[in-house]
C-alpha atoms as a PDB file:
ATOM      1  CA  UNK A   1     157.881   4.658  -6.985  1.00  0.00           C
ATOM      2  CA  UNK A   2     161.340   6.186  -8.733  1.00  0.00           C
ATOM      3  CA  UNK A   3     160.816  10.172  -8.693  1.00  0.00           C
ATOM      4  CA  UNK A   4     161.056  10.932 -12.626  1.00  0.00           C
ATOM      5  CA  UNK A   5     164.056  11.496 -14.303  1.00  0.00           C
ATOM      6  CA  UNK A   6     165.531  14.973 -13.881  1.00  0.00           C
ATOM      7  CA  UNK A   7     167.171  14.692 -17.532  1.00  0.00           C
ATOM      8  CA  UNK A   8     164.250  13.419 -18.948  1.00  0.00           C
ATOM      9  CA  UNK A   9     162.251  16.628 -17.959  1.00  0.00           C
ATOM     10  CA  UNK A  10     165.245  19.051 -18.772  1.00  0.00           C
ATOM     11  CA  UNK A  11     164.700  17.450 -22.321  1.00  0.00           C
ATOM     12  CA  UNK A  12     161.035  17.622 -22.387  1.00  0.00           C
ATOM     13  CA  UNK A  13     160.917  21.411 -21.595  1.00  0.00           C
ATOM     14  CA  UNK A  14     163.911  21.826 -24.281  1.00  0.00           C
ATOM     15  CA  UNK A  15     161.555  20.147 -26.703  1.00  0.00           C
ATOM     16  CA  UNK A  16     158.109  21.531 -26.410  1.00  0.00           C
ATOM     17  CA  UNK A  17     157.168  23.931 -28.727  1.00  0.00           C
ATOM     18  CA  UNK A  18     159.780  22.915 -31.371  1.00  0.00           C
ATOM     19  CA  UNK A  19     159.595  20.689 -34.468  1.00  0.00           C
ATOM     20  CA  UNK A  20     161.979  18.371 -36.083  1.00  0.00           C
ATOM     21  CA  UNK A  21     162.631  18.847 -39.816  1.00  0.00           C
ATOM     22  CA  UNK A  22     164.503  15.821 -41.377  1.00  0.00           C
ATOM     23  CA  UNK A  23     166.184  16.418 -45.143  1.00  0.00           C
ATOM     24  CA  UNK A  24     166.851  12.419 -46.086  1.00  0.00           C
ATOM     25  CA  UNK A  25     168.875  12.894 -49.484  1.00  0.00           C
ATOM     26  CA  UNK A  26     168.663  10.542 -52.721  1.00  0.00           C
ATOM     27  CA  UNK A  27     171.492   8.269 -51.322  1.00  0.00           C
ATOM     28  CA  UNK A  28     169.607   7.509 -48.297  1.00  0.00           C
ATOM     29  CA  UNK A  29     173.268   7.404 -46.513  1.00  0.00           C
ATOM     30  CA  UNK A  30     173.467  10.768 -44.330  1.00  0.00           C
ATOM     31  CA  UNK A  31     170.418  12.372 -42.690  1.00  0.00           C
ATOM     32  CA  UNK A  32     169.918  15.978 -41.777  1.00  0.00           C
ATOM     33  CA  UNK A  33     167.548  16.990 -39.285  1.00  0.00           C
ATOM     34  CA  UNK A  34     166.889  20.633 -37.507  1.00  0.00           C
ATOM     35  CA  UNK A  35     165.240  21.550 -34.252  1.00  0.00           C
ATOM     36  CA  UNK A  36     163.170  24.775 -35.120  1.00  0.00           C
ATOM     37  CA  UNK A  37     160.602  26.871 -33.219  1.00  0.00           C
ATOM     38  CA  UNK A  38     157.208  27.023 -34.236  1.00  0.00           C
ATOM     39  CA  UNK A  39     156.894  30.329 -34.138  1.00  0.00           C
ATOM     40  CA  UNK A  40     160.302  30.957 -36.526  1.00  0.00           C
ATOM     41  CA  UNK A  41     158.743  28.259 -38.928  1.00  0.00           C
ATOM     42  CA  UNK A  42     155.404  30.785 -38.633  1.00  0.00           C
ATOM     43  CA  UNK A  43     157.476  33.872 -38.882  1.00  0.00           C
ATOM     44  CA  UNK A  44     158.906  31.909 -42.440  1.00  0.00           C
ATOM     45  CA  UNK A  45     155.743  31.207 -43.423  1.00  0.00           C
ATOM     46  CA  UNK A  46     154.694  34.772 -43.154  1.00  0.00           C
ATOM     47  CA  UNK A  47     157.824  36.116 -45.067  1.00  0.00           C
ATOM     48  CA  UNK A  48     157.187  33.696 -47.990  1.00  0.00           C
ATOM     49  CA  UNK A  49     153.242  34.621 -48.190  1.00  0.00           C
ATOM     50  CA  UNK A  50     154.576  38.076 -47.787  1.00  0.00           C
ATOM     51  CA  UNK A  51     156.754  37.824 -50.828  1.00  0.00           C
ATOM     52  CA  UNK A  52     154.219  35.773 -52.649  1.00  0.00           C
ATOM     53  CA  UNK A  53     151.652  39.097 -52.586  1.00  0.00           C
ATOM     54  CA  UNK A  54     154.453  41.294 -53.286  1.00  0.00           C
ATOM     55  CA  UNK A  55     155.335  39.211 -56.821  1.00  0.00           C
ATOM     56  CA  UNK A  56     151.857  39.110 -57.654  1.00  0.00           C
ATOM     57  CA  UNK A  57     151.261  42.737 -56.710  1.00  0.00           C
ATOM     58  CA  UNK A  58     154.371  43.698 -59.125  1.00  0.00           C
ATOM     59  CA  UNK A  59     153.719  41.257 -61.848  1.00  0.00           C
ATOM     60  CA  UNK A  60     149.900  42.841 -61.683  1.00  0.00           C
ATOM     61  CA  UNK A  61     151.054  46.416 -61.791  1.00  0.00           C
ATOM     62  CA  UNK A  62     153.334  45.482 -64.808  1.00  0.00           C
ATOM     63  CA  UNK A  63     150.500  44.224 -66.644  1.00  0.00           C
ATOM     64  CA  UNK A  64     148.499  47.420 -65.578  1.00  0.00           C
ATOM     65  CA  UNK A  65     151.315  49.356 -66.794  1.00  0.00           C
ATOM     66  CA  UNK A  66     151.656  47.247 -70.181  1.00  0.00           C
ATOM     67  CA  UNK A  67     148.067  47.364 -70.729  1.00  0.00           C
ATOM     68  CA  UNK A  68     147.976  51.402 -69.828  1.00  0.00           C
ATOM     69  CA  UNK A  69     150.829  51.963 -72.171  1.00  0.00           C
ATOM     70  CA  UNK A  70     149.112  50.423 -74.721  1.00  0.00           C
ATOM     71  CA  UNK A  71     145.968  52.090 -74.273  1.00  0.00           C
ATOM     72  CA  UNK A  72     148.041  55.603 -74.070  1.00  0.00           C
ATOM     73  CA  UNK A  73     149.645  54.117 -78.079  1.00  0.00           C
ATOM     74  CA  UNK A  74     146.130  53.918 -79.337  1.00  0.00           C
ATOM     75  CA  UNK A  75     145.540  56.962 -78.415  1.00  0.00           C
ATOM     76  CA  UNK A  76     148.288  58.775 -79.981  1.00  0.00           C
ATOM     77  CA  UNK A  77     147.321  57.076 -82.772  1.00  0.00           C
ATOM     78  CA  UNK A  78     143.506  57.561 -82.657  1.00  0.00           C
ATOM     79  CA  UNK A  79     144.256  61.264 -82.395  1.00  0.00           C
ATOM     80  CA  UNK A  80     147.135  61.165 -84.913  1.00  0.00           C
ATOM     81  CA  UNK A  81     144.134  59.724 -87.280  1.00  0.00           C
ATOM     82  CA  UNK A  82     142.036  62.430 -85.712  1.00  0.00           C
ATOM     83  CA  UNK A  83     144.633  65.372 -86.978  1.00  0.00           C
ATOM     84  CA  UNK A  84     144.972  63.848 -90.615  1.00  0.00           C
ATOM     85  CA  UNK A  85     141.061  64.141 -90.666  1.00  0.00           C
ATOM     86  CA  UNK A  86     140.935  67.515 -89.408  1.00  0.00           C
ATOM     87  CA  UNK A  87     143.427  68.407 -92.023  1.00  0.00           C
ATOM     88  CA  UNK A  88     141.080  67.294 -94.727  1.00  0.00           C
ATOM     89  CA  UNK A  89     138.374  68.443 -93.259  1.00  0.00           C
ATOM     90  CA  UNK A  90     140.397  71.823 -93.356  1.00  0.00           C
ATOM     91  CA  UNK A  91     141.562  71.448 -96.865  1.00  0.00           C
ATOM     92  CA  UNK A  92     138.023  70.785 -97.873  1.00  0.00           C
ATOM     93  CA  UNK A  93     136.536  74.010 -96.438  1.00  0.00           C
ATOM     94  CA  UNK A  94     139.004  75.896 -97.870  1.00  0.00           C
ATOM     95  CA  UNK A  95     138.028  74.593-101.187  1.00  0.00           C
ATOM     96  CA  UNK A  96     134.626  75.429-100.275  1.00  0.00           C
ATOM     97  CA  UNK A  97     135.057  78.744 -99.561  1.00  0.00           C
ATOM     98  CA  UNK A  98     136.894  79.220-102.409  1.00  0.00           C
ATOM     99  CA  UNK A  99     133.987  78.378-104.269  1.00  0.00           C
ATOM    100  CA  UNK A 100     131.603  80.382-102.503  1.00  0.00           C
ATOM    101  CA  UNK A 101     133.575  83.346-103.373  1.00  0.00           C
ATOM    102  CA  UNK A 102     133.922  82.577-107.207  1.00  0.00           C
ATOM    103  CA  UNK A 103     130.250  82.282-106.655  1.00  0.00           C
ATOM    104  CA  UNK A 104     129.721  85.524-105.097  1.00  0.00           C
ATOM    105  CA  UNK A 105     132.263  86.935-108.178  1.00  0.00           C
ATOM    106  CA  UNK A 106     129.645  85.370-110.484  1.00  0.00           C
ATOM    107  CA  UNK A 107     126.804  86.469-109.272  1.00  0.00           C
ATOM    108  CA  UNK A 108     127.776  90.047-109.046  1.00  0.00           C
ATOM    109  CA  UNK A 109     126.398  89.399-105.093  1.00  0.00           C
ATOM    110  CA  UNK A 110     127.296  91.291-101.983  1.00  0.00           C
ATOM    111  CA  UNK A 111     124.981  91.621 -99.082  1.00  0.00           C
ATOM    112  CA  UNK A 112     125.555  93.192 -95.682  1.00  0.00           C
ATOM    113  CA  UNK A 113     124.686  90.087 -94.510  1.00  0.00           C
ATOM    114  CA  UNK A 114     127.525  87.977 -95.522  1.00  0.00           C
ATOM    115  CA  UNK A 115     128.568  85.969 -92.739  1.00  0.00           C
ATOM    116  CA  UNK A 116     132.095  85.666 -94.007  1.00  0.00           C
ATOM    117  CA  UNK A 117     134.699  87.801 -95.611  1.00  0.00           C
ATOM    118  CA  UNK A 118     137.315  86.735 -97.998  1.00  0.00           C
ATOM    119  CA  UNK A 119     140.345  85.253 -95.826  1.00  0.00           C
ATOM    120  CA  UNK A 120     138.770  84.048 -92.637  1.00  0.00           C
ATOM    121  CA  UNK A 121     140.287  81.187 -91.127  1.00  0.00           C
ATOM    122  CA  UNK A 122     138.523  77.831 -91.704  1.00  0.00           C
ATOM    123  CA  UNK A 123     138.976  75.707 -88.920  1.00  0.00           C
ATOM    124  CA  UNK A 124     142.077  74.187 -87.848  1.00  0.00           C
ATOM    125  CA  UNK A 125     145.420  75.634 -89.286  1.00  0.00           C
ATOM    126  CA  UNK A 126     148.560  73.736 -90.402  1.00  0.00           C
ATOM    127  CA  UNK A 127     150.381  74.752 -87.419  1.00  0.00           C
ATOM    128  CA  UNK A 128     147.426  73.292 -85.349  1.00  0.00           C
ATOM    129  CA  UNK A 129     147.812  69.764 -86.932  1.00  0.00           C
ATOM    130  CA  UNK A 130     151.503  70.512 -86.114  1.00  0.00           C
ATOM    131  CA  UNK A 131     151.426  71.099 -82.634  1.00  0.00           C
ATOM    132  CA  UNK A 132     148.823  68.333 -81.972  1.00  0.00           C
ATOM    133  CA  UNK A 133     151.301  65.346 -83.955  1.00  0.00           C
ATOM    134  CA  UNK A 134     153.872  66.605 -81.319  1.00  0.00           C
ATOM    135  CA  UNK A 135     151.927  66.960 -78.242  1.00  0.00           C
ATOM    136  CA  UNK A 136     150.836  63.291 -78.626  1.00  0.00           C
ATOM    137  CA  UNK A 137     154.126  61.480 -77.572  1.00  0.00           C
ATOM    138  CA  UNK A 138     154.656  64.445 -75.066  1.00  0.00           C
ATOM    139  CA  UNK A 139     151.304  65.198 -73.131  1.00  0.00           C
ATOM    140  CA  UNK A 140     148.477  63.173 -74.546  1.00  0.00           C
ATOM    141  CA  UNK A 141     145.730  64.680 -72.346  1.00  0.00           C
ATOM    142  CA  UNK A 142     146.760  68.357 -73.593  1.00  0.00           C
ATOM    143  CA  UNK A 143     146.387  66.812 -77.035  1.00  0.00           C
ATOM    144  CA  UNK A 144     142.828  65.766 -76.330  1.00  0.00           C
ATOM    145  CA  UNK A 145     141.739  69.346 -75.774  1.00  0.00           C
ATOM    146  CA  UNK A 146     143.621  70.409 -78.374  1.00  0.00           C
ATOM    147  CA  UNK A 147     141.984  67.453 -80.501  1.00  0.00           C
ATOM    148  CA  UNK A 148     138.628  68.960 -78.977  1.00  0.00           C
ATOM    149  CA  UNK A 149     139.372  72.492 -79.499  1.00  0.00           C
ATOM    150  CA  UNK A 150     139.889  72.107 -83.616  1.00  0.00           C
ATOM    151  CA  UNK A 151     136.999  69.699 -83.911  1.00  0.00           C
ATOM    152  CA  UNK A 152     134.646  72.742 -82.501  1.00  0.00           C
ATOM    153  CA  UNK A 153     136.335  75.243 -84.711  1.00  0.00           C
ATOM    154  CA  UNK A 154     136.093  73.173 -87.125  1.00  0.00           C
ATOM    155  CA  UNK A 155     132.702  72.736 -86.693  1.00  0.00           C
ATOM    156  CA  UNK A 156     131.487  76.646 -85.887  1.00  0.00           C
ATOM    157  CA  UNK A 157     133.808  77.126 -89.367  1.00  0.00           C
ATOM    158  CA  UNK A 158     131.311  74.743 -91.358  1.00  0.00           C
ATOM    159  CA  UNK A 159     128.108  75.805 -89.662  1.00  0.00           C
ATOM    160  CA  UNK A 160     129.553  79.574 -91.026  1.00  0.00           C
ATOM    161  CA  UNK A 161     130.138  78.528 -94.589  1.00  0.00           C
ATOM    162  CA  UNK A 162     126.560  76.377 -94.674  1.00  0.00           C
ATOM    163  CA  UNK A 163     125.141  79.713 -93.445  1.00  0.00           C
ATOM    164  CA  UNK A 164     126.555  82.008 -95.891  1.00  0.00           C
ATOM    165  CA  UNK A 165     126.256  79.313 -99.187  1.00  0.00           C
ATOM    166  CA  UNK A 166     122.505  78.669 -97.614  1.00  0.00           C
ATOM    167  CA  UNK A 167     122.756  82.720 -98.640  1.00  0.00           C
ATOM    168  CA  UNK A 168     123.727  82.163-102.298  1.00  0.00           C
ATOM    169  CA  UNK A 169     121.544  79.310-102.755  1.00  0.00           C
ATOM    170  CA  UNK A 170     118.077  81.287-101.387  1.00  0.00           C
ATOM    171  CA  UNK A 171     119.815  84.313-103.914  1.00  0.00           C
ATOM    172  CA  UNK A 172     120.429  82.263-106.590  1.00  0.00           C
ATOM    173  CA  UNK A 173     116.421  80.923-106.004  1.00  0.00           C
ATOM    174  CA  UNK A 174     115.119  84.170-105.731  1.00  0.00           C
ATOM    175  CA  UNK A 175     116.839  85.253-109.123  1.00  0.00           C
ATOM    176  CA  UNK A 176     115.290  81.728-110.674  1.00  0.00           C
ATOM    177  CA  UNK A 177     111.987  82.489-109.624  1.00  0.00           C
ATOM    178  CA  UNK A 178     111.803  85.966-111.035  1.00  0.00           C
ATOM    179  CA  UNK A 179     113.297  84.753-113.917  1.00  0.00           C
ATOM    180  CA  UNK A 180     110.621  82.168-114.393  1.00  0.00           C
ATOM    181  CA  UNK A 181     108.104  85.021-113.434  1.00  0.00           C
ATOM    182  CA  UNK A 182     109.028  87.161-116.114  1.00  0.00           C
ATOM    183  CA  UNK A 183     107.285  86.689-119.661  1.00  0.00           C
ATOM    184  CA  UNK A 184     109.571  85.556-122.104  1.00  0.00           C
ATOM    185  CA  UNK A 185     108.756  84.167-125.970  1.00  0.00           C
ATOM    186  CA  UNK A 186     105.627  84.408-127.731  1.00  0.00           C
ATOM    187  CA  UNK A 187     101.917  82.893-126.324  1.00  0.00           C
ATOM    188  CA  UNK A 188     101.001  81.358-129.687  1.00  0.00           C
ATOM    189  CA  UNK A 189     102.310  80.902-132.935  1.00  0.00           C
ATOM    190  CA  UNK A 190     101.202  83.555-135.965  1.00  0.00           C
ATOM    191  CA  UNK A 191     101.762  87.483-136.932  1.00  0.00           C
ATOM    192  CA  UNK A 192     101.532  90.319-135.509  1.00  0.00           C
ATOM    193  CA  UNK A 193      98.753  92.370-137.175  1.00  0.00           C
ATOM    194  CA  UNK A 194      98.229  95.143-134.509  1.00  0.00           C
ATOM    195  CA  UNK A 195     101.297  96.306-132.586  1.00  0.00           C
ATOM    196  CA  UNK A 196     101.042  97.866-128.889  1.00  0.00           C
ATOM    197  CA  UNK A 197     100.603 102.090-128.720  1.00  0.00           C
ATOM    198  CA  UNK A 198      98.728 104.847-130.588  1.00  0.00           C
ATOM    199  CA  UNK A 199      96.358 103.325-132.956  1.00  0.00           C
ATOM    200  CA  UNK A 200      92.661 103.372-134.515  1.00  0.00           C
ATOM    201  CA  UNK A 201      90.152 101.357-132.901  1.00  0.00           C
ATOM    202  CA  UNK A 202      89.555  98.860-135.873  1.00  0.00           C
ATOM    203  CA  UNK A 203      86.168  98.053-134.452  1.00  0.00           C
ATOM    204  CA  UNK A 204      84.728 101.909-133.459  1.00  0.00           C
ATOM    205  CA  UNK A 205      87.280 103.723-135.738  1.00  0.00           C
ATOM    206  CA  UNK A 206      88.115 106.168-133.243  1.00  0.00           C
ATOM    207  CA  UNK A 207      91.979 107.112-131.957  1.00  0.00           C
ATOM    208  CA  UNK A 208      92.844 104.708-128.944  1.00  0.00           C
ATOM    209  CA  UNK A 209      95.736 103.176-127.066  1.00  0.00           C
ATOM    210  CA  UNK A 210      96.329  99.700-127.623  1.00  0.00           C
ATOM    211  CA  UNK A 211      97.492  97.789-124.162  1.00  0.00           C
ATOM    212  CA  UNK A 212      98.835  95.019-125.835  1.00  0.00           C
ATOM    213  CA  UNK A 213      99.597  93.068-129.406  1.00  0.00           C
ATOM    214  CA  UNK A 214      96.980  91.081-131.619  1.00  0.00           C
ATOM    215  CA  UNK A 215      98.879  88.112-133.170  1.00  0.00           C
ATOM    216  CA  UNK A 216      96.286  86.455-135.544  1.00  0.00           C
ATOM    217  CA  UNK A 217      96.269  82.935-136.805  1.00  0.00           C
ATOM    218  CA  UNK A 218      93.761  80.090-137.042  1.00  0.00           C
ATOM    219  CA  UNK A 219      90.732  79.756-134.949  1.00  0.00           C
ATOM    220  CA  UNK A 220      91.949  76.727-132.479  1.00  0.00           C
ATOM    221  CA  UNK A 221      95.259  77.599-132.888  1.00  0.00           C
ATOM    222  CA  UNK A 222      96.927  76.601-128.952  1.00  0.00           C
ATOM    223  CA  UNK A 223      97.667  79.942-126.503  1.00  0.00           C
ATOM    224  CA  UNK A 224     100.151  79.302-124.171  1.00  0.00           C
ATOM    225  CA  UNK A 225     101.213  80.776-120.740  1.00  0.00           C
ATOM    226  CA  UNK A 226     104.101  82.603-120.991  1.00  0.00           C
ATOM    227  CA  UNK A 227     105.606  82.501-117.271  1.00  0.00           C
ATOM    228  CA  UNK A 228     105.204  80.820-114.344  1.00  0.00           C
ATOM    229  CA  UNK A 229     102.176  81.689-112.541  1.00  0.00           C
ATOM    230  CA  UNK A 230      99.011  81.765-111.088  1.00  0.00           C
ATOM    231  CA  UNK A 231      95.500  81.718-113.104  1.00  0.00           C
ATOM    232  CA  UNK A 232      93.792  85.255-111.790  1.00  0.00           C
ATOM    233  CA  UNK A 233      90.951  85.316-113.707  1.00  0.00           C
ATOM    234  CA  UNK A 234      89.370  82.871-116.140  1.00  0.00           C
ATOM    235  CA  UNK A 235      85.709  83.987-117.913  1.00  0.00           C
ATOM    236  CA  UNK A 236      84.320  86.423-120.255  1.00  0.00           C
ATOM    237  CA  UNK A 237      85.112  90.026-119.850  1.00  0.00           C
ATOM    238  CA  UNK A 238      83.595  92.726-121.936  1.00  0.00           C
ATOM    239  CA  UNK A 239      85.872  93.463-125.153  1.00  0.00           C
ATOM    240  CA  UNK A 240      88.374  91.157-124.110  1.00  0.00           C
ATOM    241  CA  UNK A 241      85.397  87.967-124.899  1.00  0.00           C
ATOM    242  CA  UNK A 242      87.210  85.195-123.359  1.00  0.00           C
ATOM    243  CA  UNK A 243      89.688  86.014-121.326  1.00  0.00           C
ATOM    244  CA  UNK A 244      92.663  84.521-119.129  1.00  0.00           C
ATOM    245  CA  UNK A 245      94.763  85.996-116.807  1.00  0.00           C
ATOM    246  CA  UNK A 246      98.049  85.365-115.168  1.00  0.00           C
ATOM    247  CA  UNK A 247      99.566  86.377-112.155  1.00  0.00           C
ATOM    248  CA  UNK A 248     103.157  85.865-112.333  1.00  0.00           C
ATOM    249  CA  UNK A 249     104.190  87.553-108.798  1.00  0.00           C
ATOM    250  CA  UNK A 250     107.055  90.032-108.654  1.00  0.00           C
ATOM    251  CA  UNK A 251     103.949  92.742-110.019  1.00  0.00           C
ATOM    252  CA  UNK A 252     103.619  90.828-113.864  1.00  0.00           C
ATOM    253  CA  UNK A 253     100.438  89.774-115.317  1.00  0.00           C
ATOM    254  CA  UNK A 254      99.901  88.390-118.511  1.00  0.00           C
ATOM    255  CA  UNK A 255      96.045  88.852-120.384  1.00  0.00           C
ATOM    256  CA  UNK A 256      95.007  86.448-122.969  1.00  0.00           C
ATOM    257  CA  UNK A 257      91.945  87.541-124.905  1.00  0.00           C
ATOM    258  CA  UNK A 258      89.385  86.892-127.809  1.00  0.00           C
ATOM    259  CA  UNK A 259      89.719  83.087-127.095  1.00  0.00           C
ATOM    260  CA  UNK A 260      87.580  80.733-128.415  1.00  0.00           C
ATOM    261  CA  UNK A 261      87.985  78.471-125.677  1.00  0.00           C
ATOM    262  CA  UNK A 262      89.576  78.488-122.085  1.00  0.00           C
ATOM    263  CA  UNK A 263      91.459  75.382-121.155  1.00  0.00           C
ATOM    264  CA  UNK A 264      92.314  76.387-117.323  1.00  0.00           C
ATOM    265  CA  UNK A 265      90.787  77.894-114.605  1.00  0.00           C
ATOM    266  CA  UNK A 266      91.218  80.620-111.918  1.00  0.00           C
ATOM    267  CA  UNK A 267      93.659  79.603-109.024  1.00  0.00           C
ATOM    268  CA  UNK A 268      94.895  76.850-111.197  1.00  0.00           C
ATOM    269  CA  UNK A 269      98.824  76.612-111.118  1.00  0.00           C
ATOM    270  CA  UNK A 270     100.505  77.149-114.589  1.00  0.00           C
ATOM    271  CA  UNK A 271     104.768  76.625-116.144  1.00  0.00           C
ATOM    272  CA  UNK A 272     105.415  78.153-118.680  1.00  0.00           C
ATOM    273  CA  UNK A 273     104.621  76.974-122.091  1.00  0.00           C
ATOM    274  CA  UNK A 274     101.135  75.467-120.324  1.00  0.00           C
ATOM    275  CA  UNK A 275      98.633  75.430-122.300  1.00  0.00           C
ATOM    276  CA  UNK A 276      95.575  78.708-121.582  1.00  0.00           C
ATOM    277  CA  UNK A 277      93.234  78.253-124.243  1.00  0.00           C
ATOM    278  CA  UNK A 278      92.740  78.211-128.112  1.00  0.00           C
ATOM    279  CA  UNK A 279      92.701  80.801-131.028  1.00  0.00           C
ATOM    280  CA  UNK A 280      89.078  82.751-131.414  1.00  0.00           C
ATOM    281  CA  UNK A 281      87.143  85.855-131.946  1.00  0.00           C
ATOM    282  CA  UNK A 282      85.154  86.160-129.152  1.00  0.00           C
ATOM    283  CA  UNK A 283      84.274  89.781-127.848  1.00  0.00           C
ATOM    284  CA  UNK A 284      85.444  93.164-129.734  1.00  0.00           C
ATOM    285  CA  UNK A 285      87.153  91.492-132.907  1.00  0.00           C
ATOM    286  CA  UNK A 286      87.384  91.409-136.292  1.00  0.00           C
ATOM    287  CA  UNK A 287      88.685  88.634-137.287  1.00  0.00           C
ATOM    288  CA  UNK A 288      90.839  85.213-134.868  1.00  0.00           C
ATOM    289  CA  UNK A 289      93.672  86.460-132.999  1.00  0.00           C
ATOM    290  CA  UNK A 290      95.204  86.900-129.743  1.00  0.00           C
ATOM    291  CA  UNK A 291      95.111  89.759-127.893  1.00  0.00           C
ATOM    292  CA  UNK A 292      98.449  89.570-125.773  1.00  0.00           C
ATOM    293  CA  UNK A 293      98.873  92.300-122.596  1.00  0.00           C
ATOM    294  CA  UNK A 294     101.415  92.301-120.235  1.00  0.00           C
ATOM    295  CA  UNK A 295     100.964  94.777-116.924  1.00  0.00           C
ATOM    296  CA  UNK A 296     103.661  95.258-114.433  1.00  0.00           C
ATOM    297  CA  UNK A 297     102.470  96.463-111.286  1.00  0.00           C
ATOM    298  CA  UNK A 298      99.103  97.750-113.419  1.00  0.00           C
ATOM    299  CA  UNK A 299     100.310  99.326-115.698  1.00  0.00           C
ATOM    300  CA  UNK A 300     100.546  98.034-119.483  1.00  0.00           C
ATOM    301  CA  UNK A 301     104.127  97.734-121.028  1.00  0.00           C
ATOM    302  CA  UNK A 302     105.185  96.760-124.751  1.00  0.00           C
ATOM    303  CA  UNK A 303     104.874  92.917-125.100  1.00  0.00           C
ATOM    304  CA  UNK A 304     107.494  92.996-127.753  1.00  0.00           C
ATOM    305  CA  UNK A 305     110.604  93.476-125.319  1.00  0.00           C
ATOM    306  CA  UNK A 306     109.669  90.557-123.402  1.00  0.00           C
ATOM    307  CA  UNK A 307     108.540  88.511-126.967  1.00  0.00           C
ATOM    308  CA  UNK A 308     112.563  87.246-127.493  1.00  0.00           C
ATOM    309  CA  UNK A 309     113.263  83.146-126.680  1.00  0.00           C
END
């Protein structure tokens, strides 16, 4: 047996753990061929994977950038939009304020009360909407708060003015309802044939006060409520024969006697110009008429100054 070939194994050590890499170009003619290590052609393979993440990992960042940068644009322009509102909303208050206090000017109307004086700011200012527009391309977080800041102003501004025009309004509904309180016109249509004050008694003939003014027409003849009000009474009572009475609130009460008929009843809520009852004679009388008595607080006052349309 030949003992192996000393070459042969010199060449077989030199070739383990190595790979042959042939390039064979188009032309077929010349070959190229490379002995490498498996572990360099590893060490390549780890470079290119390496540099594969690394292009990804930039190309992904870029698009998070992109897409962050565009975000941050809509933004600026969301609370651009934001300002320009704010600024209305601004102008608007203003207005509103100035016609709350042409209101109060009208009305004659000043109360310790008043939530606001003349002059008080009203939410956001110009140079608020000013320093927002610029703090948008420069620090868009800082313009969030400040975006945040004028919205609550804003806000505690309104709340203030619907507090203080809430004012006016329950004023301006107080005055209505006395004014619908208060007699006004006459209760029926005809003449006046005994006035209010010093008189004689046409029924006893002696010296008396009269509480209130007879206005005489035919029997039937519609009596009408003269006020807003509740119905007090409703029923005979003494002199007065058939009688109705009003409350009005804010201490007026309105008497209808000598009816003929009632045409309401008590607790029954009356408008003015509501119908009461009709024309008569009923109780001390001598003849159809009204007897028409107004009482504020109790005590009777001349019908006549509250007889006007």
């Amino acid at each position: 047996m030949n003992p192996p070939n000393r070459r042969s194994a010199l060449r077989d050590r030199r070739t383990r753990g190595k790979v042959t890499v042939v390039l064979i170009p188009g032309d077929g003619e010349t070959l190229y061929q490379w002995r490498l290590s498996i572990w360099f052609l590893a060490a390549m393979g780890a470079v290119l994977l390496s540099l594969l993440f690394f292009d990804a990992y930039v190309i992904g960042r870029n698009a998070n950038e992109r897409a962050d940068l565009a975000r941050a644009a809509e933004l600026r322009q969301a609370n651009l939009r934001v300002a320009m509102d704010l600024a209305q909303g601004r102008d608007a208050l203003l207005r509103v304020a100035d016609l709350e206090s042409r209101l109060r000017e009208m009305l004659n109307y000043k109360t310790e009360k008043s939530l606001l004086r003349s002059g008080l700011a009203a939410g956001p200012t110009e140079e608020d909407v000013v320093r927002l527009a610029q703090n948008l391309d420069q620090d868009p977080e800082q313009a969030v708060d400040d975006t945040q800041a004028s919205v609550t102003a804003l806000l505690q501004a309104t709340k203030e003015r619907e507090r203080s025009v809430d004012e006016i309004l329950k004023y301006v509904r107080g005055r209505r309802t006395r004014m619908d309180s208060r007699p006004r016109d006459w209760p029926v249509h005809g003449w006046i044939t005994s006035p209010y004050g010093k008189r004689v008694d046409p029924v006893s003939g002696r010296a008396g006060f009269h509480t209130g003014v007879d206005i005489a027409n035919d029997t039937g003849t519609p009596v009408r409520c003269t006020a807003d009000g509740r119905v007090a009474f409703a029923g005979w009572e003494g002199g007065y024969g058939k009688l109705v009475v009003v409350d009005h609130g804010n201490g007026f009460q309105t008497y209808y006697g000598h009816l003929s008929e009632i045409k309401t009843s008590a607790g029954a809520e009356l408008q003015r110009g509501d119908e009461v009852g009709l024309m008569g004679a009923t109780g001390n009388t001598t003849g159809p008429h009204v007897h028409y008595e107004i009482r504020l607080y109790g005590a009777p006052v001349n019908p006549i100054q509250y007889m006007q349309p």
